[in-house]
C-alpha atoms as a PDB file:
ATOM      1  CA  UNK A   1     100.780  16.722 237.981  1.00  0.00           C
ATOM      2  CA  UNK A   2      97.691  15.112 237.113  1.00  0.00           C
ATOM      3  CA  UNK A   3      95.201  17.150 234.563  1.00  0.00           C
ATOM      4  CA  UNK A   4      91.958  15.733 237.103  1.00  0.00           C
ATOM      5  CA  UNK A   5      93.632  17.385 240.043  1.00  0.00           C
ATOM      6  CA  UNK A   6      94.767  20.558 238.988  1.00  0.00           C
ATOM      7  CA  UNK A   7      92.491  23.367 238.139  1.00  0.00           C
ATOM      8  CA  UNK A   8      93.281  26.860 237.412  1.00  0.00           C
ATOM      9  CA  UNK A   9      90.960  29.743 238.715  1.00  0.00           C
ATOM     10  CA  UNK A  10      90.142  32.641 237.055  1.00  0.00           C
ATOM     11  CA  UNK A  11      88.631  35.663 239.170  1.00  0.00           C
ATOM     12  CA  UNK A  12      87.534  38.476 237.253  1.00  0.00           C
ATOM     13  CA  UNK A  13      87.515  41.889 237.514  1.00  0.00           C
ATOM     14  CA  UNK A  14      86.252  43.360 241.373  1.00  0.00           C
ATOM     15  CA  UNK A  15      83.152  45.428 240.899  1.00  0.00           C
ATOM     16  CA  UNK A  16      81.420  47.280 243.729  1.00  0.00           C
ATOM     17  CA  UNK A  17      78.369  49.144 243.457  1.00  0.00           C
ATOM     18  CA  UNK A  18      78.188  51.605 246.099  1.00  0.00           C
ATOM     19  CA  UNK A  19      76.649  54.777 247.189  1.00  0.00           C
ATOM     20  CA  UNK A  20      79.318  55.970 247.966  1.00  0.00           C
ATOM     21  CA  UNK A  21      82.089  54.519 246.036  1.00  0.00           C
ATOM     22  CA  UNK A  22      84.670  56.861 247.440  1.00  0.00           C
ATOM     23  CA  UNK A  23      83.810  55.551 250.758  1.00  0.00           C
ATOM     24  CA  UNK A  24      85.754  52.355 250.142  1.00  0.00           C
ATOM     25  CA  UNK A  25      89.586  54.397 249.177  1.00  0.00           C
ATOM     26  CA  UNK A  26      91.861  56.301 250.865  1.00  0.00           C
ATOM     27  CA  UNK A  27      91.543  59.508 250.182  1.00  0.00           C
ATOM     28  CA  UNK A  28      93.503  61.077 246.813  1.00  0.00           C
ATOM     29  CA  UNK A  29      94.902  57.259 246.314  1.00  0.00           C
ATOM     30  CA  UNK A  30      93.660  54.318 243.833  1.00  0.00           C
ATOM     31  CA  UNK A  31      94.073  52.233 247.627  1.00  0.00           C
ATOM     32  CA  UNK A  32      91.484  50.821 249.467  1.00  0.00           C
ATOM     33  CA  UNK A  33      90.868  51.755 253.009  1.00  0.00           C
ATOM     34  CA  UNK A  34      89.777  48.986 255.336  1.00  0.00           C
ATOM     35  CA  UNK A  35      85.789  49.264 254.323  1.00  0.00           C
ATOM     36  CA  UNK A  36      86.868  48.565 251.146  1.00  0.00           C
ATOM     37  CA  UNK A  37      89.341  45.575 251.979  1.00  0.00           C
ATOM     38  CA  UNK A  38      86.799  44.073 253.848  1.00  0.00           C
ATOM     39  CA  UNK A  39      84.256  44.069 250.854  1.00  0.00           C
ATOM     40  CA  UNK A  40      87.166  42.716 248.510  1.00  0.00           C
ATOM     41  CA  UNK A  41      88.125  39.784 250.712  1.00  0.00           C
ATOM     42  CA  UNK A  42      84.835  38.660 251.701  1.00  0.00           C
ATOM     43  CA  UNK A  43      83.778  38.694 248.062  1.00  0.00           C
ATOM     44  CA  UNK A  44      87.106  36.936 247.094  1.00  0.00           C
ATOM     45  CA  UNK A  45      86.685  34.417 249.784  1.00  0.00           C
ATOM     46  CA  UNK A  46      82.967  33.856 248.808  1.00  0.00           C
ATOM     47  CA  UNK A  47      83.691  33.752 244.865  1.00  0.00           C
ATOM     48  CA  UNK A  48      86.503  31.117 246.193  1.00  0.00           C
ATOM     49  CA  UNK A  49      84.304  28.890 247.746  1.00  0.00           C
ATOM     50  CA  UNK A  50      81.342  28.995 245.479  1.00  0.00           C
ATOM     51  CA  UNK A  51      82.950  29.269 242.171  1.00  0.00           C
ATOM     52  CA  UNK A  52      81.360  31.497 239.772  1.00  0.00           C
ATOM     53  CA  UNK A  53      77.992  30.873 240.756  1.00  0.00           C
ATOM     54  CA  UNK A  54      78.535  33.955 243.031  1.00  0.00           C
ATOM     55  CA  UNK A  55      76.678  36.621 241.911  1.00  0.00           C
ATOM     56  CA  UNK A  56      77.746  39.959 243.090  1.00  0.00           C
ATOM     57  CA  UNK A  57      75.237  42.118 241.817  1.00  0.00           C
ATOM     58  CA  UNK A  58      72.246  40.546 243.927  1.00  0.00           C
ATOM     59  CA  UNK A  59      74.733  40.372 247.263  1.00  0.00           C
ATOM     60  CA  UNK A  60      74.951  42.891 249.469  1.00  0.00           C
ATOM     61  CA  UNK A  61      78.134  43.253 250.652  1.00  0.00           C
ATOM     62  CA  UNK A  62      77.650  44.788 253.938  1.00  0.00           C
ATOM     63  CA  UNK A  63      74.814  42.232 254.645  1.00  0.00           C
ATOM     64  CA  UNK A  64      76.311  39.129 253.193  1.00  0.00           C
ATOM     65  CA  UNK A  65      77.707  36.408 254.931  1.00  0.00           C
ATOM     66  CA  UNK A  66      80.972  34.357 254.421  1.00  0.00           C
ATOM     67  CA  UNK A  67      80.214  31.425 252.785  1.00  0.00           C
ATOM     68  CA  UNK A  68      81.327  27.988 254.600  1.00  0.00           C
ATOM     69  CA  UNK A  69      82.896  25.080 252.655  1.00  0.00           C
ATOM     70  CA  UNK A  70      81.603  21.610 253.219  1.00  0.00           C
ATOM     71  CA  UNK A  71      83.538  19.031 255.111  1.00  0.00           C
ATOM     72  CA  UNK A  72      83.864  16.709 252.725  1.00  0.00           C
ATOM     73  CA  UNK A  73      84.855  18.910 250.254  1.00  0.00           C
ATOM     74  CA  UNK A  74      87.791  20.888 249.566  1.00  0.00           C
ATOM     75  CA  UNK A  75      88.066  24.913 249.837  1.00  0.00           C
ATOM     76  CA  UNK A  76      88.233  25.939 246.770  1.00  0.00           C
ATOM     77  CA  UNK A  77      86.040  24.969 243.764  1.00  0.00           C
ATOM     78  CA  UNK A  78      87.292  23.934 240.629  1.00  0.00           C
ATOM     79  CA  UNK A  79      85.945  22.800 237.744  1.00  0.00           C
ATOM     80  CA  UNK A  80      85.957  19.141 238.798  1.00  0.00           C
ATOM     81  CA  UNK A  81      84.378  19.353 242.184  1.00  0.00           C
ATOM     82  CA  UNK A  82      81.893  22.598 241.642  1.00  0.00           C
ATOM     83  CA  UNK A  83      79.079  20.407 240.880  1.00  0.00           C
ATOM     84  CA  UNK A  84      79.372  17.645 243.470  1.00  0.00           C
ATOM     85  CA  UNK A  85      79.724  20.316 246.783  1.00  0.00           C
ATOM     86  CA  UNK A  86      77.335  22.186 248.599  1.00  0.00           C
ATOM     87  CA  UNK A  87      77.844  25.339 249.972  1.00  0.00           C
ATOM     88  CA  UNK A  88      75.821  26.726 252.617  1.00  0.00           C
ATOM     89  CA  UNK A  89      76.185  30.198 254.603  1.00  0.00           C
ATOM     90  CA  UNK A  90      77.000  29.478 258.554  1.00  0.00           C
ATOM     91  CA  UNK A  91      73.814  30.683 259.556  1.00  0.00           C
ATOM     92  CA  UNK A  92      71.894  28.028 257.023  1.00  0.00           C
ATOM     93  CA  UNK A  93      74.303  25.205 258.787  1.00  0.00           C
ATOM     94  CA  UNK A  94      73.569  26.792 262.703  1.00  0.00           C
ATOM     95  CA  UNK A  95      69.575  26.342 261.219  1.00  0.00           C
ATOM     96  CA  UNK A  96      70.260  22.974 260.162  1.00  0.00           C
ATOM     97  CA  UNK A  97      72.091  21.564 262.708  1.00  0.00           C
ATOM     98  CA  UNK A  98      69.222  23.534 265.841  1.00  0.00           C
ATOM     99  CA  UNK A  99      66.545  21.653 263.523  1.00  0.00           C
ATOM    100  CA  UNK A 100      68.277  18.430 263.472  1.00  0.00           C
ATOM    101  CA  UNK A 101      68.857  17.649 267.151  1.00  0.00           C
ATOM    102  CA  UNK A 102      65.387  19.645 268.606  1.00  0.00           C
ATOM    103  CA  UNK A 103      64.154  16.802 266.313  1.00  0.00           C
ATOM    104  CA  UNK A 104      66.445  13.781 266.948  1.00  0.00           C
ATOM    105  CA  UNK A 105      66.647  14.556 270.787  1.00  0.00           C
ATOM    106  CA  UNK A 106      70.175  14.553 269.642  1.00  0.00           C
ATOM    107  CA  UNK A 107      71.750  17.472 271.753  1.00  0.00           C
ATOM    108  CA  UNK A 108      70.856  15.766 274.847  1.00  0.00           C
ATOM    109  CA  UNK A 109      72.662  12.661 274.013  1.00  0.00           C
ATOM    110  CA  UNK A 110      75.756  14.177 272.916  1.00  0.00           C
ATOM    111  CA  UNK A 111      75.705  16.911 276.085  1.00  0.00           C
ATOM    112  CA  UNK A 112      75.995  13.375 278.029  1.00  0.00           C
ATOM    113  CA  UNK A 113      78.711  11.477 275.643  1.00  0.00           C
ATOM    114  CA  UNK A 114      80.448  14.750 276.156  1.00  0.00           C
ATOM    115  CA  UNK A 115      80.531  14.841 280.085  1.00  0.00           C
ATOM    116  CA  UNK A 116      81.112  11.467 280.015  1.00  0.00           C
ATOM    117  CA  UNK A 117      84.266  11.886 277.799  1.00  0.00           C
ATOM    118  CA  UNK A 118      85.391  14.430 279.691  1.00  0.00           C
ATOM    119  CA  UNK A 119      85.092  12.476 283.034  1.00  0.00           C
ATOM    120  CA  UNK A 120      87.123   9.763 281.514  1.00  0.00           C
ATOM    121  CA  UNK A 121      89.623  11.917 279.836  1.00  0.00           C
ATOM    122  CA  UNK A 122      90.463  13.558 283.443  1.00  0.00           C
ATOM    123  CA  UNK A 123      90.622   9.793 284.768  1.00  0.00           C
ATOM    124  CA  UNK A 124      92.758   8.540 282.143  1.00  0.00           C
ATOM    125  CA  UNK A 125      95.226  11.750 282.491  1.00  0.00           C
ATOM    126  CA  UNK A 126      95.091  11.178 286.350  1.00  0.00           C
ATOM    127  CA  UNK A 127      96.659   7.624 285.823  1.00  0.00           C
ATOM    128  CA  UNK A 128      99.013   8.759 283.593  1.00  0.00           C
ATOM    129  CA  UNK A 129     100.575  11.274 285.950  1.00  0.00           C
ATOM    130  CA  UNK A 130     100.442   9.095 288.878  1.00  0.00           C
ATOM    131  CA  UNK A 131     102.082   6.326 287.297  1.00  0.00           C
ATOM    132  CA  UNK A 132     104.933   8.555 285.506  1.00  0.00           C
ATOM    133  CA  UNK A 133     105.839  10.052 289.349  1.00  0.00           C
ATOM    134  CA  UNK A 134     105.738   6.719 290.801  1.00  0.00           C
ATOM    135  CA  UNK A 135     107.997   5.207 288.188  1.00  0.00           C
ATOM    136  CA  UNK A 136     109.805   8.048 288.265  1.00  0.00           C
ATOM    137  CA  UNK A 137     110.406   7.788 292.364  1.00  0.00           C
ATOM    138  CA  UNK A 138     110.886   4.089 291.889  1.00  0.00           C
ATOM    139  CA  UNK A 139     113.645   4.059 289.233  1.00  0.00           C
ATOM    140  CA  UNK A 140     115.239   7.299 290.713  1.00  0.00           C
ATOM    141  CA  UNK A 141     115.911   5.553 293.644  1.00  0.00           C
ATOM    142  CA  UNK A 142     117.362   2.561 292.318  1.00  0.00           C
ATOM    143  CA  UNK A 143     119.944   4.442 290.444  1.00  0.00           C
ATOM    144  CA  UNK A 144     120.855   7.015 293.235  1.00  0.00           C
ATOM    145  CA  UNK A 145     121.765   3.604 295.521  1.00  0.00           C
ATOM    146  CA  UNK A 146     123.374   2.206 292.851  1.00  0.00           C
ATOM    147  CA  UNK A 147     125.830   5.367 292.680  1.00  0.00           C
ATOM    148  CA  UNK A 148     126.202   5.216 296.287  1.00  0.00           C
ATOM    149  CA  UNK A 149     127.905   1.753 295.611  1.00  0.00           C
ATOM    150  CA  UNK A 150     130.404   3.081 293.090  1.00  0.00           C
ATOM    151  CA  UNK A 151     134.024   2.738 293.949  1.00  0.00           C
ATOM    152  CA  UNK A 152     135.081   5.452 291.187  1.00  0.00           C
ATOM    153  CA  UNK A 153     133.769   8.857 290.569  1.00  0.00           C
ATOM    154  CA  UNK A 154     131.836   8.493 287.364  1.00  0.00           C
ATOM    155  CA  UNK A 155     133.814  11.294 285.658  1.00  0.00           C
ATOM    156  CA  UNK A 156     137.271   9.664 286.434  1.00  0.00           C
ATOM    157  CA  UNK A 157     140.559  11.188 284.850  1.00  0.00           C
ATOM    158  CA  UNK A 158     142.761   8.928 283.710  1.00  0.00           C
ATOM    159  CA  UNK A 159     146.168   9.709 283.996  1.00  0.00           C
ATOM    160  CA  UNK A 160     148.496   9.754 280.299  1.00  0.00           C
ATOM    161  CA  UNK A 161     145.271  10.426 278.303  1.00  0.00           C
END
């Protein structure tokens, strides 16, 4: 294993401020109920994907969003790669990407690349289909004559064996 590839995360300790703190167990257990799960995966996932400039105490929990990694980045952040990806929330990208093509005319275009895709995909799966049954037919035929010609059964016994 290469030391520039591997990376070892530490996650500290899980701290949630609540009202209501016993809101988030089961009752007369040290479990948490499914409020509570919810707030300790989506801060796990969001600490996971954003390394440890998460901060906790200024997020909301019930408010906050999962956080989205980049595409040309990998999931989690290490040490190596923190610094070089962005991380956005998926209503920042659904912003981003509504301001981009209003402005670039851009969501017109690709509505059309899209249809016309779609009308060539059909075409091209059309041909396919037709030409597989008609080979199909063709070659079927040709070897059902050909086994009307046999003079032996195919599955012959042979006598002594």
């Amino acid at each position: 294993m290469s030391p520039s590839t591997f990376g070892l995360l530490a996650i500290p300790a899980l701290h949630i401020a609540s009202r209501n703190p016993d809101s988030l167990f089961i009752q007369h257990k040290s479990l948490l109920n499914r409020k509570g799960h919810m707030y300790a995966a989506k801060w796990l996932w969001n600490r996971l994907m954003t390394g440890p400039e998460y901060n906790l105490s200024k997020a909301v929990l019930s408010e906050d969003a999962y956080f989205c990694p980049s595409a040309g980045c990998p999931y989690f952040r290490t040490v190596t790669n923190r610094h070089s990806c962005q991380v956005i929330t998926e209503e920042e990208w659904q912003r981003s990407t509504r301001t981009n093509s209003s402005a670039n005319g851009v969501s017109k275009k690709q509505s059309k690349r899209r249809e016309a895709i779609k009308q060539h995909l059909i075409l091209v799966i059309t041909v396919i289909v037709v030409s597989a049954f008609i080979s199909v037919t063709f070659f079927g035929t040709i070897f059902y004559r050909n086994s009307l010609k046999a003079t032996k059964p195919r599955f012959e016994a042979t006598p002594g064996v």
